[in-house]
C-alpha atoms as a PDB file:
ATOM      1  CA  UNK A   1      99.835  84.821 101.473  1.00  0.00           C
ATOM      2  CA  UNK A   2      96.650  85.905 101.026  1.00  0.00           C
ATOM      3  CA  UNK A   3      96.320  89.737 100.059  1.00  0.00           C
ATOM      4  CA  UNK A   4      93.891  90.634 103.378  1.00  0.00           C
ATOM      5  CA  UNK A   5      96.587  89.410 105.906  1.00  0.00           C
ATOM      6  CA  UNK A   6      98.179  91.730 107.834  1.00  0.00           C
ATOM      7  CA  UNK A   7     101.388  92.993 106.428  1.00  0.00           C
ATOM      8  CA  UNK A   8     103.443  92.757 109.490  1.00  0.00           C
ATOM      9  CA  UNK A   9     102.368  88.791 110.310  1.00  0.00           C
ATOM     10  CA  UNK A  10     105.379  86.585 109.802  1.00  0.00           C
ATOM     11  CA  UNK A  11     108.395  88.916 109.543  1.00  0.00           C
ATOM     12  CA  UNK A  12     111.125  87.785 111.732  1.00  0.00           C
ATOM     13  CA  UNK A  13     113.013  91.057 111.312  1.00  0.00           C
ATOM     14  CA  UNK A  14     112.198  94.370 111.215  1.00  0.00           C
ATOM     15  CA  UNK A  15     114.784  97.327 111.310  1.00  0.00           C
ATOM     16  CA  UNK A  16     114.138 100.150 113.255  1.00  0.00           C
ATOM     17  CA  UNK A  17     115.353 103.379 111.281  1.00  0.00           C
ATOM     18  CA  UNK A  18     114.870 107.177 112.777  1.00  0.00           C
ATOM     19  CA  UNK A  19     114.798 109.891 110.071  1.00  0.00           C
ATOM     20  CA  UNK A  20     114.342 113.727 110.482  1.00  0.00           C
ATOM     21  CA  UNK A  21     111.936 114.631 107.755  1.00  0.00           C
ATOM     22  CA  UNK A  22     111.498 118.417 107.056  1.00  0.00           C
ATOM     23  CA  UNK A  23     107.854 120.221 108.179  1.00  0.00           C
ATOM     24  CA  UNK A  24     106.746 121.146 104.966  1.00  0.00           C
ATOM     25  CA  UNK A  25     107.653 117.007 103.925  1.00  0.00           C
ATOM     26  CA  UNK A  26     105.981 115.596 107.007  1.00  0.00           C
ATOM     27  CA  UNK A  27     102.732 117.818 106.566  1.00  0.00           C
ATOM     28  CA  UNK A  28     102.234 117.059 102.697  1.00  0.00           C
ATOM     29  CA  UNK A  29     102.962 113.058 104.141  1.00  0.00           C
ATOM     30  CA  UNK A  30     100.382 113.722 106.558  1.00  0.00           C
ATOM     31  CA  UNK A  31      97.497 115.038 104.030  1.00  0.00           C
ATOM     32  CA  UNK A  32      98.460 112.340 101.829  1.00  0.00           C
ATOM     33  CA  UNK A  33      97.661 109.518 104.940  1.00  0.00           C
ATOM     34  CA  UNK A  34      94.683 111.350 106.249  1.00  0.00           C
ATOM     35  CA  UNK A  35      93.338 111.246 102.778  1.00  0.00           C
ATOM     36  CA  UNK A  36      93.763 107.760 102.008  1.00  0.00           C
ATOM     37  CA  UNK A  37      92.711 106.649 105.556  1.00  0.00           C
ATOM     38  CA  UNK A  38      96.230 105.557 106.526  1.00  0.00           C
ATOM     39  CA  UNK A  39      95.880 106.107 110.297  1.00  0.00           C
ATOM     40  CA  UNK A  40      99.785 106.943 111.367  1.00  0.00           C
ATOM     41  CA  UNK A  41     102.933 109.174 109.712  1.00  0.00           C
ATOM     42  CA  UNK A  42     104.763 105.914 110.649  1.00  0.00           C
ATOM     43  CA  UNK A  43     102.425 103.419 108.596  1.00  0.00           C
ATOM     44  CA  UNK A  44     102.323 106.466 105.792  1.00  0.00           C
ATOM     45  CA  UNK A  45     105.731 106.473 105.931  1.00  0.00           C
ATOM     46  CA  UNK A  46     106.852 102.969 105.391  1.00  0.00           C
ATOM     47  CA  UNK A  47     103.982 102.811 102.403  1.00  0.00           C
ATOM     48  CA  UNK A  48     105.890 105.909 100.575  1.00  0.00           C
ATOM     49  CA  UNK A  49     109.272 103.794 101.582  1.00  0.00           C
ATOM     50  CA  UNK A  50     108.293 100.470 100.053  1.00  0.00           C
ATOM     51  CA  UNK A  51     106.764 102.371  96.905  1.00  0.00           C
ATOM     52  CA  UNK A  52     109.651 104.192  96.519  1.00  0.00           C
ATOM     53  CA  UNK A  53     111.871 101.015  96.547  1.00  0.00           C
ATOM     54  CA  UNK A  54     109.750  99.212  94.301  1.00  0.00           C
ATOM     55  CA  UNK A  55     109.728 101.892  91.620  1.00  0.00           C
ATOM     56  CA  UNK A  56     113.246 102.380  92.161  1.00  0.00           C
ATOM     57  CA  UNK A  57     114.122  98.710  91.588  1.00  0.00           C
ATOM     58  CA  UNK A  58     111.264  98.301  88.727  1.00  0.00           C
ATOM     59  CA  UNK A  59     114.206 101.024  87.445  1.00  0.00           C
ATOM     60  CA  UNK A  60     116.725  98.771  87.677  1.00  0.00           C
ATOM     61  CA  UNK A  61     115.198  96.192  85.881  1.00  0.00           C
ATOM     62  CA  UNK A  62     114.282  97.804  82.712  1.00  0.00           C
ATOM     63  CA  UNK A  63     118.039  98.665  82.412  1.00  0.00           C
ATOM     64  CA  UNK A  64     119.290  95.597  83.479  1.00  0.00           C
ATOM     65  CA  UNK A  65     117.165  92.487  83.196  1.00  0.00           C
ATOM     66  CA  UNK A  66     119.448  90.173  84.519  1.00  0.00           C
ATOM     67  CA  UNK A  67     119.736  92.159  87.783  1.00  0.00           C
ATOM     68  CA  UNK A  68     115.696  91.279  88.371  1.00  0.00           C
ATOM     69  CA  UNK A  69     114.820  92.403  92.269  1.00  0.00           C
ATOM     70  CA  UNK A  70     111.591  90.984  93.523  1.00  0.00           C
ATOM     71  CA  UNK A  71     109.834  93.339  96.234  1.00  0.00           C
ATOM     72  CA  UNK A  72     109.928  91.278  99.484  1.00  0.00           C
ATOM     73  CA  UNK A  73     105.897  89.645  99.822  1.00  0.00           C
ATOM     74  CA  UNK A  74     105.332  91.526 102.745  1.00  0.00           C
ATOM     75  CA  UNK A  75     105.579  95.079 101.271  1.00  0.00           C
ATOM     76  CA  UNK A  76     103.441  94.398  97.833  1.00  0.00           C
ATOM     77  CA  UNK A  77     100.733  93.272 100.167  1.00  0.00           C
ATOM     78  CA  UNK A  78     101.269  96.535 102.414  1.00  0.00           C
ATOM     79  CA  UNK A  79     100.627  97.947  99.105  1.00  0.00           C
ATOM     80  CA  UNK A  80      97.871  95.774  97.752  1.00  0.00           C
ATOM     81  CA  UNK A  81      96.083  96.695 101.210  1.00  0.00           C
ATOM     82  CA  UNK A  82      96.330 100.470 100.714  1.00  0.00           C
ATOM     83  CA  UNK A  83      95.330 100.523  97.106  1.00  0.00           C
ATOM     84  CA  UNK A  84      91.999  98.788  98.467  1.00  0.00           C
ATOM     85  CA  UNK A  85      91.399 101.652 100.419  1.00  0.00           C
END
């Protein structure tokens, strides 16, 4: 997939998950977006999520390399896209 396409074009699924973030969390997330043109909490949100998970598992692989996780296409072009910015 090219790296302009839109992140969300050709996902079948999505998951729908609710969270309860803490004011002084959901203002610093809100700087952060406004500051790097990211026009909603929920897009900043799901940004911080999917670099959070790819770190995480980037983790996982330096102590385990036959446990390799490859970040799902979508989200390394949702953060591809942002990096642009």
């Amino acid at each position: 997939m090219p790296r302009d396409k839109d992140y969300m074009e050709g996902l079948t699924k999505m998951v729908r998950i609710e969270i309860d973030l803490p004011n002084e969390l959901r203002d610093d997330l809100q700087t952060v977006a406004g500051s790097l043109g990211i026009p909603t909490l929920s897009e900043a949100a799901l940004i911080a999520l999917a670099d959070w998970t790819a770190r995480r598992k980037a983790e996982i692989d330096d102590k385990n390399p036959s446990q390799r996780y490859f970040v799902n296409e979508a989200l390394d072009e949702l953060i591809g896209k942002q990096s642009k910015k």
